[in-house]
C-alpha atoms as a PDB file:
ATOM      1  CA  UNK A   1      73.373  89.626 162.978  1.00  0.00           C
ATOM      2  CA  UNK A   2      69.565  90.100 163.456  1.00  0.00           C
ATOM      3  CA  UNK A   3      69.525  90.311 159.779  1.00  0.00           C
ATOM      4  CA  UNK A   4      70.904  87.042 159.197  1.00  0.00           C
ATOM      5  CA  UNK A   5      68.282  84.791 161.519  1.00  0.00           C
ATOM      6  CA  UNK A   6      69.709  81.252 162.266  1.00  0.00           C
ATOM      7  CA  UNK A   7      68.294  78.731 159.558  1.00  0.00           C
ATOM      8  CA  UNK A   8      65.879  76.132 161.025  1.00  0.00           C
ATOM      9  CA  UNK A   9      66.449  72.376 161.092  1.00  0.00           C
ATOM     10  CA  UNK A  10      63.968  72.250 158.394  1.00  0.00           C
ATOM     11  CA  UNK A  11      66.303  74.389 156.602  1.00  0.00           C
ATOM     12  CA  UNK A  12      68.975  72.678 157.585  1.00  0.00           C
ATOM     13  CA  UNK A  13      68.165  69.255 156.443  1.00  0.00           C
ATOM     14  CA  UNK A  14      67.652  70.976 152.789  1.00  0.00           C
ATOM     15  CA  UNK A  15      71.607  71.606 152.960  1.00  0.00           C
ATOM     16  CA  UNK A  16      72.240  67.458 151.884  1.00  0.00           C
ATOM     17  CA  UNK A  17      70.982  68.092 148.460  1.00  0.00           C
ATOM     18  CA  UNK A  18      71.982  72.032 148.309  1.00  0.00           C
ATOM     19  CA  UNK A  19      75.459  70.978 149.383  1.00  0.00           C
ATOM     20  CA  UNK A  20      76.160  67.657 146.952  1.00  0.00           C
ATOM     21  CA  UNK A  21      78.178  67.042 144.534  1.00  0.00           C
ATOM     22  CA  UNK A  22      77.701  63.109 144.048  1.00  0.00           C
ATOM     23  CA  UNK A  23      78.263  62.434 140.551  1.00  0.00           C
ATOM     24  CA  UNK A  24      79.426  65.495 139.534  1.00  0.00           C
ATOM     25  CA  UNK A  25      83.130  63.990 138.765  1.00  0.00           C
ATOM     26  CA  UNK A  26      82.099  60.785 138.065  1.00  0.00           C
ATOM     27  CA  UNK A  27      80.956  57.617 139.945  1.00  0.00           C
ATOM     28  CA  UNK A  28      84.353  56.494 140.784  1.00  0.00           C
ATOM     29  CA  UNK A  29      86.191  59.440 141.738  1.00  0.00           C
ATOM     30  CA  UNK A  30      87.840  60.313 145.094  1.00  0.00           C
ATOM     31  CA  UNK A  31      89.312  63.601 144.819  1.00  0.00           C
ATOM     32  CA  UNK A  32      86.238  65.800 145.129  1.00  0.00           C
ATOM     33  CA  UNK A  33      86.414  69.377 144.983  1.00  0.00           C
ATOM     34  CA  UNK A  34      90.464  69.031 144.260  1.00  0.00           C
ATOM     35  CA  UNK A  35      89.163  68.757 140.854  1.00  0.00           C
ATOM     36  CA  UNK A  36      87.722  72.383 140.961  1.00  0.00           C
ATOM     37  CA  UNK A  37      91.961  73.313 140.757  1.00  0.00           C
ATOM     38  CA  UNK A  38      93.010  73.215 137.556  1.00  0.00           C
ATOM     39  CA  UNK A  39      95.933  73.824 135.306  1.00  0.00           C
ATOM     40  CA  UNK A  40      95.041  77.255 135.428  1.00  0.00           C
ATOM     41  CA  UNK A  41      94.079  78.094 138.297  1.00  0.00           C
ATOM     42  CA  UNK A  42      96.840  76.814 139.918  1.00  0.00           C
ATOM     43  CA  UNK A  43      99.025  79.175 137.388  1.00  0.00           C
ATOM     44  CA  UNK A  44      97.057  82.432 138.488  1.00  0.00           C
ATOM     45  CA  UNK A  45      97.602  81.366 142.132  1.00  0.00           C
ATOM     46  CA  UNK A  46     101.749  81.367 141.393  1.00  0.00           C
ATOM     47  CA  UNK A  47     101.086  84.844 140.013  1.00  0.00           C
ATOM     48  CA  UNK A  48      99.927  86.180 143.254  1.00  0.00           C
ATOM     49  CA  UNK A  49     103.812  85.660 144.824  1.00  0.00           C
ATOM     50  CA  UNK A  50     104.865  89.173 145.428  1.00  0.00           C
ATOM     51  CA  UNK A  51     107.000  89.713 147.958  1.00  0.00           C
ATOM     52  CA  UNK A  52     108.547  86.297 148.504  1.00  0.00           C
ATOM     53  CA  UNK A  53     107.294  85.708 152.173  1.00  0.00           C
ATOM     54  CA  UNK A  54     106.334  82.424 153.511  1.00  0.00           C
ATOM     55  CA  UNK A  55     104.137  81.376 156.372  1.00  0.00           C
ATOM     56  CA  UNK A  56     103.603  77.814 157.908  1.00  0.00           C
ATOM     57  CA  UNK A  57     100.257  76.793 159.148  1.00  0.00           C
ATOM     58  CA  UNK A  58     101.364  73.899 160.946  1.00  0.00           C
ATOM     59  CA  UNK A  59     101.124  73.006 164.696  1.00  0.00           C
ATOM     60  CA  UNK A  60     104.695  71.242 165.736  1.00  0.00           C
ATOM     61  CA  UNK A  61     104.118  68.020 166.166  1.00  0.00           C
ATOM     62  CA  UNK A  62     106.302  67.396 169.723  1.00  0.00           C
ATOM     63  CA  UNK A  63     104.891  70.635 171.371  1.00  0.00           C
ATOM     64  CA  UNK A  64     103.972  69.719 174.580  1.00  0.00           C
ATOM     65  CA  UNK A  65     101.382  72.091 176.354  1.00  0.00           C
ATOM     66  CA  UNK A  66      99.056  74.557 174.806  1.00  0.00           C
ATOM     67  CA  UNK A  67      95.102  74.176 173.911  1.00  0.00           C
ATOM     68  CA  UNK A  68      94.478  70.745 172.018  1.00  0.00           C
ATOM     69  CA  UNK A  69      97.840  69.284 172.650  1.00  0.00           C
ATOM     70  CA  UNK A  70      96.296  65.757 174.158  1.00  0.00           C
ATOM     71  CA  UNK A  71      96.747  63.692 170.809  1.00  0.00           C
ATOM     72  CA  UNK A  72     100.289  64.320 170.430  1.00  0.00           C
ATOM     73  CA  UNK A  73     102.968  62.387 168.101  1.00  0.00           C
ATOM     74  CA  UNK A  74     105.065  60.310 169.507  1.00  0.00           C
ATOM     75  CA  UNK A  75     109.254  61.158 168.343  1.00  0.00           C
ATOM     76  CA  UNK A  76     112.183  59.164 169.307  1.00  0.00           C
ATOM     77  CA  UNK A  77     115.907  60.120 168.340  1.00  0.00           C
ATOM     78  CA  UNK A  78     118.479  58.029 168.286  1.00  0.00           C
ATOM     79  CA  UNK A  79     122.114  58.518 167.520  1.00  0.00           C
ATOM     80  CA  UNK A  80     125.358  57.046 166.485  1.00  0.00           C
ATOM     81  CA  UNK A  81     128.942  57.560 166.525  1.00  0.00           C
ATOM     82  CA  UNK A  82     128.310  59.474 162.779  1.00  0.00           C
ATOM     83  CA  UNK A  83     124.472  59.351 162.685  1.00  0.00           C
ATOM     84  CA  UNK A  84     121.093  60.878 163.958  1.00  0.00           C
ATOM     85  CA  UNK A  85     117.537  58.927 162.767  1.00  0.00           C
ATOM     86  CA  UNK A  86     114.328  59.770 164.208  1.00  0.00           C
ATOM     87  CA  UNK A  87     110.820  57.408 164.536  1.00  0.00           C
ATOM     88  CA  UNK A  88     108.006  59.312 164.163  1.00  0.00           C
ATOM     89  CA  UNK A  89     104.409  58.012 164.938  1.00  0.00           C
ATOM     90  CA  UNK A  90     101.284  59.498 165.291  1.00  0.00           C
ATOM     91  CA  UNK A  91      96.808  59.418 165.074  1.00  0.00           C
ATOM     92  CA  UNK A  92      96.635  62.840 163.623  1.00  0.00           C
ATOM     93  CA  UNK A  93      93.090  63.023 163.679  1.00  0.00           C
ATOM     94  CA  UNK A  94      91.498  65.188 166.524  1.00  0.00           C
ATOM     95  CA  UNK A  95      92.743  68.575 167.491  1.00  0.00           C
ATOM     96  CA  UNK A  96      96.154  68.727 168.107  1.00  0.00           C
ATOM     97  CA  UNK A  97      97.923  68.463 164.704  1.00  0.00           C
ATOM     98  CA  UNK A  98      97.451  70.196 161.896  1.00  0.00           C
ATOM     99  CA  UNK A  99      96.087  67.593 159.051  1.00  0.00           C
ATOM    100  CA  UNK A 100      94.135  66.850 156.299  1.00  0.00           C
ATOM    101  CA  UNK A 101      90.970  65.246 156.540  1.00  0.00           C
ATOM    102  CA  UNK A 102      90.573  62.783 152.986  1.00  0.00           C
ATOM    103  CA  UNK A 103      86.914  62.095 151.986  1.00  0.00           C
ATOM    104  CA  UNK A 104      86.891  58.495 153.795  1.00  0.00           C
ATOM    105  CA  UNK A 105      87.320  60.145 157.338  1.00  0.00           C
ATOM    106  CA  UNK A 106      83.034  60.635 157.982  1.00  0.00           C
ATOM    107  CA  UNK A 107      80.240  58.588 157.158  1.00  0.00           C
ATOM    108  CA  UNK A 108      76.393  59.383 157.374  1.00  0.00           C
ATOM    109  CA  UNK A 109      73.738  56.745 157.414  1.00  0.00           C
ATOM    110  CA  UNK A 110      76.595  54.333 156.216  1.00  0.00           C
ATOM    111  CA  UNK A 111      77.255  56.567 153.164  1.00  0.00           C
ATOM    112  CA  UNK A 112      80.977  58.071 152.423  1.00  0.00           C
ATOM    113  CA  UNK A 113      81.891  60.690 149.769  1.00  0.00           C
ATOM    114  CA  UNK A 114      80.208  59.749 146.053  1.00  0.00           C
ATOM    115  CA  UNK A 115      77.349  57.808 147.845  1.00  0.00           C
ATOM    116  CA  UNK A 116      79.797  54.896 148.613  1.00  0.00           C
ATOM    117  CA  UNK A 117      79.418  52.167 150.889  1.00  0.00           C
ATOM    118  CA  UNK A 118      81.708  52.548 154.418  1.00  0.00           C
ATOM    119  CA  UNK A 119      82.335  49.067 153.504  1.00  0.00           C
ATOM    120  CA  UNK A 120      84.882  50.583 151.298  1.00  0.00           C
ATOM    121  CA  UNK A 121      86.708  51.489 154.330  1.00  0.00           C
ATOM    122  CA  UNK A 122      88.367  48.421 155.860  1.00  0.00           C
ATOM    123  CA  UNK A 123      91.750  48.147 158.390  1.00  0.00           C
ATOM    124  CA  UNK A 124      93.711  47.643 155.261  1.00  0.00           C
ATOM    125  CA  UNK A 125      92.900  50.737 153.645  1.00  0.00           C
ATOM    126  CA  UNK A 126      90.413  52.710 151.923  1.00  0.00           C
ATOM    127  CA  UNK A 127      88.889  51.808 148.459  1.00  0.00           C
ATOM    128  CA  UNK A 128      87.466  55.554 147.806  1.00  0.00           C
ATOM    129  CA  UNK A 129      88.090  58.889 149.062  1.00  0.00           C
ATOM    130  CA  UNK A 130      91.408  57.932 150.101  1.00  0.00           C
ATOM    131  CA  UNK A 131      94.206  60.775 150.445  1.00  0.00           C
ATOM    132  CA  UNK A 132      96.570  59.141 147.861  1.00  0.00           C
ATOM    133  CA  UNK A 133      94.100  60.898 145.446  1.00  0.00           C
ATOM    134  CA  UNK A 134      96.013  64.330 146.418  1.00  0.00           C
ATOM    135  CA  UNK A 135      99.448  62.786 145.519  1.00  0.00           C
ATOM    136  CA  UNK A 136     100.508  65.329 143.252  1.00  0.00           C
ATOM    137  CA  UNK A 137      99.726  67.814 145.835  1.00  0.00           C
ATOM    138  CA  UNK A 138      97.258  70.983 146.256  1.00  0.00           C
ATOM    139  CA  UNK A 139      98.733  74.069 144.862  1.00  0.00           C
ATOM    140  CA  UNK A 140      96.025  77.193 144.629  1.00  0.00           C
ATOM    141  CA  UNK A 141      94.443  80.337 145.787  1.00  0.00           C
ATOM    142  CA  UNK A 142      94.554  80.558 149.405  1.00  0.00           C
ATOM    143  CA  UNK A 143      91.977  83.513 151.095  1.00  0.00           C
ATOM    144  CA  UNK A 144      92.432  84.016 155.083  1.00  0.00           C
ATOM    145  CA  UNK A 145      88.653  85.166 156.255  1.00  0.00           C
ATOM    146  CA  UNK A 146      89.565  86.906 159.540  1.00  0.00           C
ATOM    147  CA  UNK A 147      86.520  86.831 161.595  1.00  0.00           C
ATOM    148  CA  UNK A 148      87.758  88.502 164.664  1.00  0.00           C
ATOM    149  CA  UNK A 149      88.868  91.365 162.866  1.00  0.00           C
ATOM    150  CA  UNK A 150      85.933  91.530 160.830  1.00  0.00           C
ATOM    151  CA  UNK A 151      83.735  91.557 163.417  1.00  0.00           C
ATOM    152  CA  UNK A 152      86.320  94.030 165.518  1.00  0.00           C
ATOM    153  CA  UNK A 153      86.612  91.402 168.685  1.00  0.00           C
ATOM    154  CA  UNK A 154      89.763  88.816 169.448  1.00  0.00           C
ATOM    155  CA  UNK A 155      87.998  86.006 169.235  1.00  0.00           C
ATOM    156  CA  UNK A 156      84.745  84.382 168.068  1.00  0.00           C
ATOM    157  CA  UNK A 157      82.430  82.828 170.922  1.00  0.00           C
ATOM    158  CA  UNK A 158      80.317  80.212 171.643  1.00  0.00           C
ATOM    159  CA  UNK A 159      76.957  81.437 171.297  1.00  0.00           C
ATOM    160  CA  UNK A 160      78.039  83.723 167.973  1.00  0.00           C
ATOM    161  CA  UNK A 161      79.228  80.900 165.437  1.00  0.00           C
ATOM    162  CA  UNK A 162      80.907  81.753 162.295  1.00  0.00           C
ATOM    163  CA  UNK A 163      78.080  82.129 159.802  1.00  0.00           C
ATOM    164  CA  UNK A 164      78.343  81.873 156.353  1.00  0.00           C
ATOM    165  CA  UNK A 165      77.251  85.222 155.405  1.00  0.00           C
ATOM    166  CA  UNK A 166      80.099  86.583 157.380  1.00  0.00           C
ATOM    167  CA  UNK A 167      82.477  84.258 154.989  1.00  0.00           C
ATOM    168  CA  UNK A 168      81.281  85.804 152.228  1.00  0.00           C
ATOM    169  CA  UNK A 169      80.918  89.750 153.926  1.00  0.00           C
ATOM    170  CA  UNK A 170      84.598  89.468 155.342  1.00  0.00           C
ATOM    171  CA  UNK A 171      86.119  88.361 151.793  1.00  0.00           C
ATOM    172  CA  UNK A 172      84.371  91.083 150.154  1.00  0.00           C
ATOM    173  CA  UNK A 173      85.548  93.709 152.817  1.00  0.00           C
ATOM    174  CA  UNK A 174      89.160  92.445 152.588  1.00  0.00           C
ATOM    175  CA  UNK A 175      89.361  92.626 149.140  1.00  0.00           C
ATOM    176  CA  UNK A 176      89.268  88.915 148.293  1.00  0.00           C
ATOM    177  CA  UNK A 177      85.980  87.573 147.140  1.00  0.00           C
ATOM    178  CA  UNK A 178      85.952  84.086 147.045  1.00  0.00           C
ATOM    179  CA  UNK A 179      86.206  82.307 143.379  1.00  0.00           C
ATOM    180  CA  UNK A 180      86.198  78.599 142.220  1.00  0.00           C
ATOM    181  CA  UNK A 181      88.650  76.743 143.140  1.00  0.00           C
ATOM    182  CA  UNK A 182      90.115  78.343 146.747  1.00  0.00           C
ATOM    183  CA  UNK A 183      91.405  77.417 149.501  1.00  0.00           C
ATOM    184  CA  UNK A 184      88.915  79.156 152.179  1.00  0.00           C
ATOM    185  CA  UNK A 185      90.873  79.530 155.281  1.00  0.00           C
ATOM    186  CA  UNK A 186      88.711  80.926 158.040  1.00  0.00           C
ATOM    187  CA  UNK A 187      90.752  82.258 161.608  1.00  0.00           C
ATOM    188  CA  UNK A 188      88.671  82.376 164.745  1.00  0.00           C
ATOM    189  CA  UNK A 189      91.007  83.474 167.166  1.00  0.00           C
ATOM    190  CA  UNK A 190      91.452  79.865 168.575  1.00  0.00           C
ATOM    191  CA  UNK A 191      94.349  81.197 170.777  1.00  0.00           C
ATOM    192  CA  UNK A 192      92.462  84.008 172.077  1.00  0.00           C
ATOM    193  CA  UNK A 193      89.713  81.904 173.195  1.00  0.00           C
ATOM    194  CA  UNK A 194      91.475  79.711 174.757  1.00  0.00           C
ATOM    195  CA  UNK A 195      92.992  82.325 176.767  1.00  0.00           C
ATOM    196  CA  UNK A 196      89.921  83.363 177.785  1.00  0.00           C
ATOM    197  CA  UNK A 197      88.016  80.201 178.449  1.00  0.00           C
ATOM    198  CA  UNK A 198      90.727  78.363 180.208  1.00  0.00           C
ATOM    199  CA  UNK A 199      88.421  75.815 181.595  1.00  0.00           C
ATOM    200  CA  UNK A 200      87.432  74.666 177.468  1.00  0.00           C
ATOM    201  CA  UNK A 201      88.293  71.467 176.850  1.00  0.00           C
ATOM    202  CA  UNK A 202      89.669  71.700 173.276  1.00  0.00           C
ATOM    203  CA  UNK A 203      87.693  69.234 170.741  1.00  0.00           C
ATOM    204  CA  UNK A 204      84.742  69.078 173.254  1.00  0.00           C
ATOM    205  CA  UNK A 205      81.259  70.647 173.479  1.00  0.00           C
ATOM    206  CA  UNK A 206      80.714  73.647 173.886  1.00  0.00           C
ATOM    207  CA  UNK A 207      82.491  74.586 171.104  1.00  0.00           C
ATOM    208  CA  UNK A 208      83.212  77.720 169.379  1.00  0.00           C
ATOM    209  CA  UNK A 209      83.382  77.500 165.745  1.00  0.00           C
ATOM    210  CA  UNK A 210      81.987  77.163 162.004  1.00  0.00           C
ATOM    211  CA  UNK A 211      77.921  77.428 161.964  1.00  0.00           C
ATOM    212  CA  UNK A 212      76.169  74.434 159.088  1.00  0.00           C
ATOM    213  CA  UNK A 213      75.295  77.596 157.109  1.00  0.00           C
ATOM    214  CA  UNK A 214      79.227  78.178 156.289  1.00  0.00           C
ATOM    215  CA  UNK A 215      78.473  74.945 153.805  1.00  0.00           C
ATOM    216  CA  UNK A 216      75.826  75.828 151.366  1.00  0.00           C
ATOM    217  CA  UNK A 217      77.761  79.555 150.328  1.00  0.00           C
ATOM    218  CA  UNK A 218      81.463  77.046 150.205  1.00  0.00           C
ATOM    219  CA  UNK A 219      79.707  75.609 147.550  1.00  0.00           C
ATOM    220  CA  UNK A 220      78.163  78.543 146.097  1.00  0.00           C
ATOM    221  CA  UNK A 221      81.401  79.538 145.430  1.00  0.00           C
ATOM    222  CA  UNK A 222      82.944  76.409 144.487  1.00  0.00           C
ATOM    223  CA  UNK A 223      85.472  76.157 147.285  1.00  0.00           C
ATOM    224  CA  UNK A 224      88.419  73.262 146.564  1.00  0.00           C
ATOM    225  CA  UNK A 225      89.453  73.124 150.150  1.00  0.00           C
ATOM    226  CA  UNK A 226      88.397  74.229 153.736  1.00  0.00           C
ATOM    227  CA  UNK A 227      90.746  75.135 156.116  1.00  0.00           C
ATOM    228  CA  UNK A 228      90.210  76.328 159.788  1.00  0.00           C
ATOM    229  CA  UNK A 229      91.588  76.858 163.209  1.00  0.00           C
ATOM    230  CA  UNK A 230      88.110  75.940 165.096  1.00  0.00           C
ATOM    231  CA  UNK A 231      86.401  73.575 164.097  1.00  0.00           C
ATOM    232  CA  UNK A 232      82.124  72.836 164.374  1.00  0.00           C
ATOM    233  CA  UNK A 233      80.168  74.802 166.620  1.00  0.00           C
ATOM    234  CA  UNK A 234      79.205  72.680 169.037  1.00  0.00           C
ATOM    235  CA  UNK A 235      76.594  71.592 170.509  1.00  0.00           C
ATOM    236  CA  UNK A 236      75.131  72.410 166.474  1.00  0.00           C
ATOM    237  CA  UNK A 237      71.742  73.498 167.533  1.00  0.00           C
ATOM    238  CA  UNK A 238      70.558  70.740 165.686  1.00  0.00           C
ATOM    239  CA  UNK A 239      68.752  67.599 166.620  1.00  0.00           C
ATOM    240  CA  UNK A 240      69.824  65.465 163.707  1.00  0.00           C
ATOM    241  CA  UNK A 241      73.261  66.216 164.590  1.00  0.00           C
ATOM    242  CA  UNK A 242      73.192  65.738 168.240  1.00  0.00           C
ATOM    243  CA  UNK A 243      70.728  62.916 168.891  1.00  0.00           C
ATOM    244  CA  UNK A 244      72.649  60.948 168.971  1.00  0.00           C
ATOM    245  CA  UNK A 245      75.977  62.499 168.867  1.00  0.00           C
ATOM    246  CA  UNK A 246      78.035  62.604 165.795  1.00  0.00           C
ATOM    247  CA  UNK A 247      81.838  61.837 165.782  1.00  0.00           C
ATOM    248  CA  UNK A 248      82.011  64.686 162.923  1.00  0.00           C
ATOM    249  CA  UNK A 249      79.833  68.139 163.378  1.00  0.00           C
ATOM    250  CA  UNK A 250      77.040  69.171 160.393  1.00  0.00           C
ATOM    251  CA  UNK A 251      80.659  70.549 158.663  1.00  0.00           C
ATOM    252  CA  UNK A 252      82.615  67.533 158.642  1.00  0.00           C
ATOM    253  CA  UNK A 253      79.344  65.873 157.456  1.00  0.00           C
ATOM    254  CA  UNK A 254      78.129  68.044 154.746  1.00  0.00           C
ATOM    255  CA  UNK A 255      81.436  69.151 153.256  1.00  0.00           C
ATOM    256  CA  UNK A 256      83.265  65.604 153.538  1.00  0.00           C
ATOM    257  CA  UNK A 257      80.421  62.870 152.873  1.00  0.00           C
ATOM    258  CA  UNK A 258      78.233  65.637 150.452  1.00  0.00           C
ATOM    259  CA  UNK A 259      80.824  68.150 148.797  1.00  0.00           C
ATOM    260  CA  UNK A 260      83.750  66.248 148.851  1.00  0.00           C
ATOM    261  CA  UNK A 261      85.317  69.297 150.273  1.00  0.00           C
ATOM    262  CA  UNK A 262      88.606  68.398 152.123  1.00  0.00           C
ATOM    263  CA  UNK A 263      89.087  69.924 155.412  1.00  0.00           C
ATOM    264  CA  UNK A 264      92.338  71.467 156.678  1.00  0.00           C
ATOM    265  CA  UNK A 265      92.305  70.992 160.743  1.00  0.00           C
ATOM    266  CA  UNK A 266      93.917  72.603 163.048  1.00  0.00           C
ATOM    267  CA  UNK A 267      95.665  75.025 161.212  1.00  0.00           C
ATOM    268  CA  UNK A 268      97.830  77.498 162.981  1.00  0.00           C
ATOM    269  CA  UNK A 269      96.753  80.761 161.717  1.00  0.00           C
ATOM    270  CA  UNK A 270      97.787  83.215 163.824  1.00  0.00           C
ATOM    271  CA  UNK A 271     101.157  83.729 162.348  1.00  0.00           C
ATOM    272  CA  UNK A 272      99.150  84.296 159.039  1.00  0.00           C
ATOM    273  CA  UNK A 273      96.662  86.277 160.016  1.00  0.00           C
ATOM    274  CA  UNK A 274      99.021  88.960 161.445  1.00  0.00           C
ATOM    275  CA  UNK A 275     101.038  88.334 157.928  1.00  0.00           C
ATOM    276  CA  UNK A 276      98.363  89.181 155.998  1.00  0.00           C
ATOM    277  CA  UNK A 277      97.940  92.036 158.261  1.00  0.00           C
ATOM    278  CA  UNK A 278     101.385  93.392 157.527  1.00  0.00           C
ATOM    279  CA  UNK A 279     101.164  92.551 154.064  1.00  0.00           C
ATOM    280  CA  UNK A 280      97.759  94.341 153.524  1.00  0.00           C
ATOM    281  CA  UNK A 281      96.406  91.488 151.234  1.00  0.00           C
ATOM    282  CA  UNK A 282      94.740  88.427 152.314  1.00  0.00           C
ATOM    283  CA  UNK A 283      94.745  86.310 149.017  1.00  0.00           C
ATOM    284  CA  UNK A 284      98.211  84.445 148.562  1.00  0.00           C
ATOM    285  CA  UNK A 285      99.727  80.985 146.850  1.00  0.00           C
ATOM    286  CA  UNK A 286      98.671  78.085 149.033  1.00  0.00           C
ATOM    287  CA  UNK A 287     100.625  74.630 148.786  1.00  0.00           C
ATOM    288  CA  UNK A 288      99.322  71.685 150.883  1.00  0.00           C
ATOM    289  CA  UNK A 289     101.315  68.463 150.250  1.00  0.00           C
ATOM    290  CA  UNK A 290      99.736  65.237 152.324  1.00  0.00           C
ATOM    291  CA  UNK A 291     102.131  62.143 152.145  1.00  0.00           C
ATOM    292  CA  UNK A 292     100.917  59.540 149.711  1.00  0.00           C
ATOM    293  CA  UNK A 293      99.361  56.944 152.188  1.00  0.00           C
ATOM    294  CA  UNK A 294      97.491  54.158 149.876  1.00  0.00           C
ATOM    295  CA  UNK A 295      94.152  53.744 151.079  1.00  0.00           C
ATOM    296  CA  UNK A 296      94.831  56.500 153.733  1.00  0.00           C
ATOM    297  CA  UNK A 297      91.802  58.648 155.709  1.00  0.00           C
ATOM    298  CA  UNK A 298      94.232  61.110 155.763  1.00  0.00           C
ATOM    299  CA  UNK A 299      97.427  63.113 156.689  1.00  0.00           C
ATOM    300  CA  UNK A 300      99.146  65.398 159.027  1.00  0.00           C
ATOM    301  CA  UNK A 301     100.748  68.666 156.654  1.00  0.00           C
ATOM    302  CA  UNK A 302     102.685  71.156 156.814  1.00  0.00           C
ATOM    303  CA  UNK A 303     101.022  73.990 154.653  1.00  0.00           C
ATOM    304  CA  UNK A 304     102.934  77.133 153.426  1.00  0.00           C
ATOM    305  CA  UNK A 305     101.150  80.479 152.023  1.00  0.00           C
ATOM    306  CA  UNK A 306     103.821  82.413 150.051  1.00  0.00           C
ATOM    307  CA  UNK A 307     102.865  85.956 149.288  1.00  0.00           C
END
């Protein structure tokens, strides 16, 4: 990693412009780099089914125990002489379920996704960047980046970040180089950490996870969607993150508010990264489907890869 020296803050604070696509959709629009999935690609990724396998991604909501499981859902069944109904409620957001994150969810220096106000946000709903503009669903090329195997270790660590070169190094190594439109899902090992940092407190500094410099090659590439099992490395290294401390790491910040690059938490990828494995392929058909919430800052999913 010596060749690949940490970028400065200087650098750093380069990555707003580097990383935005303001405009680039139109003033009004709230689906950001969901637009980068067209009619076509989303053809190409049904002709990557092969064998017929299918993989969740999703944490179960009523799990109790395990890393991250202190924002759980709350479930109540009743039944009937002839009947069963469940309630269901839940604040998805944090790092126990497995959700999307729409492009209302982080603000910086009272900006949201397009340049908007966070006016636009109000207890009512959201005016822009709302997850009602995925209603019809995400349907593309999903490509696991397996950073513990390509760096030949369990588990990535605190003081060794994912780094954005690595992104792009592992994809080409697997045999999946990253094109417009993807779904970049990028495995850390979160259970094997865990497992060997038992006194972590999931969601909390420090953190082992995604480095800033993971943004600016996402939109090299023209990612559609970023999906991960860490989250931000934290603490970030960086003052203008951490003085004062930001609800959302320099990820959340400069893929939500300056990409408009939706972020997949949480996702259990485990079961797919030992799938992909076994299948010897790490490109397959992603489908993400978040429930249509009007004005929504997001929703918890239940993703499927099909190979």
């Amino acid at each position: 990693m010596a060749d690949h020296p940490i970028p400065t803050e200087g650098e750093v604070r380069t990555y707003f412009d580097i990383c935005s696509n303001w405009g680039r959709w139109g003033a009004e629009d709230s689906a950001g780099t969901i637009n980068l999935i067209t009619p076509e690609k989303r053809r190409a990724a049904a002709g990557l089914v092969k064998s017929g396998r299918a993989v969740s991604l999703a944490y179960a909501w009523n799990t109790v125990g395990g890393p991250g499981n202190w924002n759980p859902a709350q479930h109540f069944l009743r039944t009937g002489p002839d009947y069963a109904v469940d309630y269901i409620g839940i604040l998805f957001h944090g790092y126990a379920t497995t959700h999307m994150d729409a492009l209302c969810h982080i603000f910086w220096e009272d900006k949201m996704w397009n340049g908007k106000p966070v006016t636009d946000v109000t207890t009512i709903g959201a005016k822009s960047g709302a997850v009602d503009a995925w209603a019809n669903g995400i349907t593309t090329r999903g490509v696991l980046i397996d950073i513990p195997r390509f760096r030949g270790v369990s588990h990535v660590t605190i003081d060794q970040p994912v780094r954005g070169w690595e992104i792009e190094a592992a994809a080409e190594k697997q045999g999946s180089p990253l094109e417009p439109g993807d779904a970049v899902l990028v495995y850390s090992g979160r259970a094997a950490f865990y497992a060997a940092n038992p006194d972590a407190t999931p969601g909390r500094p420090p953190a082992a996870g995604l480095h800033a410099d993971v943004c600016p090659v996402l939109k090299k590439h023209d990612a559609a969607l970023l999906g991960w099992d860490q989250l931000d490395a934290r603490p970030s290294g960086y003052d203008l993150f951490e003085n004062p401390p930001r609800a959302g790491g320099p990820v959340h910040v400069l893929a939500i508010v300056f990409m408009g690059l939706p972020l997949l938490d949480n996702a259990r990828l485990e079961p797919l990264a030992a799938a992909c494995a076994e299948e010897n392929r790490w490109e397959f058909l992603l489908t993400v489907n978040p429930l249509n919430i009007r004005g929504g800052t997001g929703s918890p999913v239940n993703p499927v890869a099909v190979f």
